[in-house]
C-alpha atoms as a PDB file:
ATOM      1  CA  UNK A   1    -137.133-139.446  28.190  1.00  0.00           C
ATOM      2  CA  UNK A   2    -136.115-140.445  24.703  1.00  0.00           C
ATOM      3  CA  UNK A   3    -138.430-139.344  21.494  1.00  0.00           C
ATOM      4  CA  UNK A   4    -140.626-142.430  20.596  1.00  0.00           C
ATOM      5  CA  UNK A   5    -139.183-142.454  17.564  1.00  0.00           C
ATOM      6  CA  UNK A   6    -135.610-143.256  19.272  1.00  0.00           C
ATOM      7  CA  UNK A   7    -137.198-146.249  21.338  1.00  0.00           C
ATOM      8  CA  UNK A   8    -138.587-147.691  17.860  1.00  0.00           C
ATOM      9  CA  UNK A   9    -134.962-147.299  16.537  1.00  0.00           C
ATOM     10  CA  UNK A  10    -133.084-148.540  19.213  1.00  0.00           C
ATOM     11  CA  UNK A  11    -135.493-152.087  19.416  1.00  0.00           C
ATOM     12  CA  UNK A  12    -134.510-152.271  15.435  1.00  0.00           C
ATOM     13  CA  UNK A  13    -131.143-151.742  16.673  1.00  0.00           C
ATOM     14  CA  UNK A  14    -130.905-154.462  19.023  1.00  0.00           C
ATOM     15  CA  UNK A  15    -132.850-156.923  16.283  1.00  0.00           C
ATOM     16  CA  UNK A  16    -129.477-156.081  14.239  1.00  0.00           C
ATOM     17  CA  UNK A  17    -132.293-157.005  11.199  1.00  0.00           C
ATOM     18  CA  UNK A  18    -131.791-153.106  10.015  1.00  0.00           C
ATOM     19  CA  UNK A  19    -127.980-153.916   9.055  1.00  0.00           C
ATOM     20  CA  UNK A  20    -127.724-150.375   7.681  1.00  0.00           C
ATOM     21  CA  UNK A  21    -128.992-148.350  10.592  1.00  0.00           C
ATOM     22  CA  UNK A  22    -127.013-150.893  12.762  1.00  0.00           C
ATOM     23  CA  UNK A  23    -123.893-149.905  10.501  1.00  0.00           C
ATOM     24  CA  UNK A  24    -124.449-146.677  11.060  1.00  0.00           C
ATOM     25  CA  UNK A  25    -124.321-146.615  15.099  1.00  0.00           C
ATOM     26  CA  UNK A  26    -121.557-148.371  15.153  1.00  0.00           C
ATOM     27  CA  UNK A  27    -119.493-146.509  13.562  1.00  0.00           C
ATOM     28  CA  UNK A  28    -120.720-143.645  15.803  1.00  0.00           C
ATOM     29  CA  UNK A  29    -120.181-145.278  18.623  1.00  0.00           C
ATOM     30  CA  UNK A  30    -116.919-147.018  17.836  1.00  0.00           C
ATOM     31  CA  UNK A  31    -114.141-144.822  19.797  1.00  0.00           C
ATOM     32  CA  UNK A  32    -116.621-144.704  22.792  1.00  0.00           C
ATOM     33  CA  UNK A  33    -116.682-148.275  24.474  1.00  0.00           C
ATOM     34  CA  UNK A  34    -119.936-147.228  26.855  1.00  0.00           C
ATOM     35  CA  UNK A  35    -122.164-146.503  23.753  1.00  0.00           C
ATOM     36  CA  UNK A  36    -120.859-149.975  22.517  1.00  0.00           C
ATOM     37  CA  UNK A  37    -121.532-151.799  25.582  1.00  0.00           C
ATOM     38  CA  UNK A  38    -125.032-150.239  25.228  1.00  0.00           C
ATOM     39  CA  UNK A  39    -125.361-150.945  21.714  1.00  0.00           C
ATOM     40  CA  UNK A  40    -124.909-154.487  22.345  1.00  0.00           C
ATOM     41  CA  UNK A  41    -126.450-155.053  25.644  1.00  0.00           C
ATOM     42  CA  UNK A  42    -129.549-154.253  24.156  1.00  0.00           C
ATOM     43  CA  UNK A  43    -128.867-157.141  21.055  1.00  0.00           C
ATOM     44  CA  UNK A  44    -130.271-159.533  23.755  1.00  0.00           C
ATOM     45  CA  UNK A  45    -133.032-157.305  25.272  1.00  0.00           C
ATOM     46  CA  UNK A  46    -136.452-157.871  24.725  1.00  0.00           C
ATOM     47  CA  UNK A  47    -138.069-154.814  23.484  1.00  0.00           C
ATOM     48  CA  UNK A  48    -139.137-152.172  25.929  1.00  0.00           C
ATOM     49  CA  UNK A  49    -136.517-152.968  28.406  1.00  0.00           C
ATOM     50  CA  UNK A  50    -134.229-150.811  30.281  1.00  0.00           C
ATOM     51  CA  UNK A  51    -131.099-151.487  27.770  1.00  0.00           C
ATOM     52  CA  UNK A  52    -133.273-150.256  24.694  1.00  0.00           C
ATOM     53  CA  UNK A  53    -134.123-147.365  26.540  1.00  0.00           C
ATOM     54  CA  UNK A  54    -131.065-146.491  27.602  1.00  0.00           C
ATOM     55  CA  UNK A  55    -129.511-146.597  23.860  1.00  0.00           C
ATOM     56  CA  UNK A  56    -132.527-144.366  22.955  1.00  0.00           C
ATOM     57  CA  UNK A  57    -131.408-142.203  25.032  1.00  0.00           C
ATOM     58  CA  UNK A  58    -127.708-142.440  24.350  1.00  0.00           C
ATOM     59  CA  UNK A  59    -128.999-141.918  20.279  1.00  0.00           C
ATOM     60  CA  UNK A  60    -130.653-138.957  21.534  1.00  0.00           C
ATOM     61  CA  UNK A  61    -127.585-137.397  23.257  1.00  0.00           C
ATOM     62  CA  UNK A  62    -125.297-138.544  19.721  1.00  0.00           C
ATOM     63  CA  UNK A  63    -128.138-137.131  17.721  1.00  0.00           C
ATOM     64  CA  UNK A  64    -128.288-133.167  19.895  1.00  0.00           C
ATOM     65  CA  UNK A  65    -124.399-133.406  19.780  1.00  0.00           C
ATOM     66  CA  UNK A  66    -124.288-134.009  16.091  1.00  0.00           C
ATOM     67  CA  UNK A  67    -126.981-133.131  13.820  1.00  0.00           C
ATOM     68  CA  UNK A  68    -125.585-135.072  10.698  1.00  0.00           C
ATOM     69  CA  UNK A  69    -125.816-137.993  12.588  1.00  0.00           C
ATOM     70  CA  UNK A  70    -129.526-137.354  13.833  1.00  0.00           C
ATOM     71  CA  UNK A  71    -130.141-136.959  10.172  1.00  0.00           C
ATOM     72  CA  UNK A  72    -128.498-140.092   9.087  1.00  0.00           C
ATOM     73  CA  UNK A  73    -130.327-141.907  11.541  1.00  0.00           C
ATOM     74  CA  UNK A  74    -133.955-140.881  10.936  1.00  0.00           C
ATOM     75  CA  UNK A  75    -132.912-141.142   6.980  1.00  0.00           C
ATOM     76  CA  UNK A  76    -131.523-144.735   7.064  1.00  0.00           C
ATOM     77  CA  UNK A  77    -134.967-145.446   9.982  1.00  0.00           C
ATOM     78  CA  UNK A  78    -137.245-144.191   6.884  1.00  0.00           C
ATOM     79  CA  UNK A  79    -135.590-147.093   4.671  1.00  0.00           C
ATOM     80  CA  UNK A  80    -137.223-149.517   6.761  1.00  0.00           C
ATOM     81  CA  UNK A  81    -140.558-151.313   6.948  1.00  0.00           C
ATOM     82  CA  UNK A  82    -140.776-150.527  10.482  1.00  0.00           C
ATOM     83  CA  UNK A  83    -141.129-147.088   9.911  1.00  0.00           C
ATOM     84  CA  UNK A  84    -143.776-147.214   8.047  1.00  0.00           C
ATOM     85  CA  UNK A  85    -146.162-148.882  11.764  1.00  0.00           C
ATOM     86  CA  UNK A  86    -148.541-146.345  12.783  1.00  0.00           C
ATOM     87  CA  UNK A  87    -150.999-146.722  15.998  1.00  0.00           C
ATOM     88  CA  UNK A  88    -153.224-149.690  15.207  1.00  0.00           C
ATOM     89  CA  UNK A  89    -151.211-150.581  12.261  1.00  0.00           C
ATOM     90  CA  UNK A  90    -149.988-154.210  11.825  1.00  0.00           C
ATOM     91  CA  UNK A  91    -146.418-155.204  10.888  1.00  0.00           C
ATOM     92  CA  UNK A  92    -144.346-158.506  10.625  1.00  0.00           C
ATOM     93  CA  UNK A  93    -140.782-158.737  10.065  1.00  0.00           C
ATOM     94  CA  UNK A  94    -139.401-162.098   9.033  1.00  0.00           C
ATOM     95  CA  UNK A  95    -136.246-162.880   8.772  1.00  0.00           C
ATOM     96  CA  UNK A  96    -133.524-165.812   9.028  1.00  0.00           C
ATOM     97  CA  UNK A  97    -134.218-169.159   8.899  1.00  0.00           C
ATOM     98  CA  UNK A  98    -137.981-169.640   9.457  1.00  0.00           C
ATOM     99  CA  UNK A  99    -140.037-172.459   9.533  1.00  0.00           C
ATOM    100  CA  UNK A 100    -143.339-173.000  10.297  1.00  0.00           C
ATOM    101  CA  UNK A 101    -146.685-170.143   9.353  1.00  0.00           C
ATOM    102  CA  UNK A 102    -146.707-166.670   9.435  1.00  0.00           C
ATOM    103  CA  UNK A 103    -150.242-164.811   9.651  1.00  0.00           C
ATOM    104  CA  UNK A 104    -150.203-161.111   8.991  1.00  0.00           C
ATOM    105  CA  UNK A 105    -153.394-159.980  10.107  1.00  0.00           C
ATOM    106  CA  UNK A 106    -155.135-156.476  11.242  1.00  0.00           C
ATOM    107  CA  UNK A 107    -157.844-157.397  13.012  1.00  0.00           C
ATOM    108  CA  UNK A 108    -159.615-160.860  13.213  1.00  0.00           C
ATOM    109  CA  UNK A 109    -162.961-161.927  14.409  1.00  0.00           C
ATOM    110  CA  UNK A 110    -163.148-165.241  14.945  1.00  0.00           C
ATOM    111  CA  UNK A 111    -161.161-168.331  14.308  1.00  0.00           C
ATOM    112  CA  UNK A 112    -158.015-168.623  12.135  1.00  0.00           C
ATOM    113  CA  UNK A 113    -157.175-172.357  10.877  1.00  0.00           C
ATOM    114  CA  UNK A 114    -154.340-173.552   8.801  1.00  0.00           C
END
């Protein structure tokens, strides 16, 4: 089983909104096409699936086989928001073309009208 901290990576991985960290893996991965196909099955995965665990675990394996890169990843991880969530803690991430409200909110009692 994959460090929590690898599952939290590999869902910012498949958001491909961490361009850096995504950057980074791929260049790993390049000259192995079954860390690829990993890497981008789990771009269309909803988050806590089997294909973001599965490149969890793959980063785990690239991380024990090659420190730098286990350091690279948790530095360029650090560099984002996302890293920043702790238990309880609240964090939205918007990017693209949004339209609409966004609401960033710990914890509410009662009713919220916009």
């Amino acid at each position: 089983m994959p460090e929590p901290i690898l599952i939290s990576i590999a869902a910012a991985l498949a958001a491909k909104g961490a361009t850096g960290l995504y950057d980074l893996v791929k260049r790993k991965f390049a000259k192995n096409p079954a860390a690829i196909a990993e890497l981008e099955a789990a771009a269309s995965a909803p988050s806590g699936t089997q294909p973001i665990r599965a490149l969890a675990e793959r980063l785990q394996s690239a991380g024990a086989e090659d420190r730098e890169f286990a350091e690279a990843l948790r530095t360029e991880w650090e560099k984002l928001p996302e890293s920043r969530v702790t238990y309880g803690g609240v964090h939205n991430s918007v990017t693209g073309n949004v339209t609409g409200k966004v609401i960033q909110a710990g914890d509410v009692h009662g009713n919220i009208t916009l």
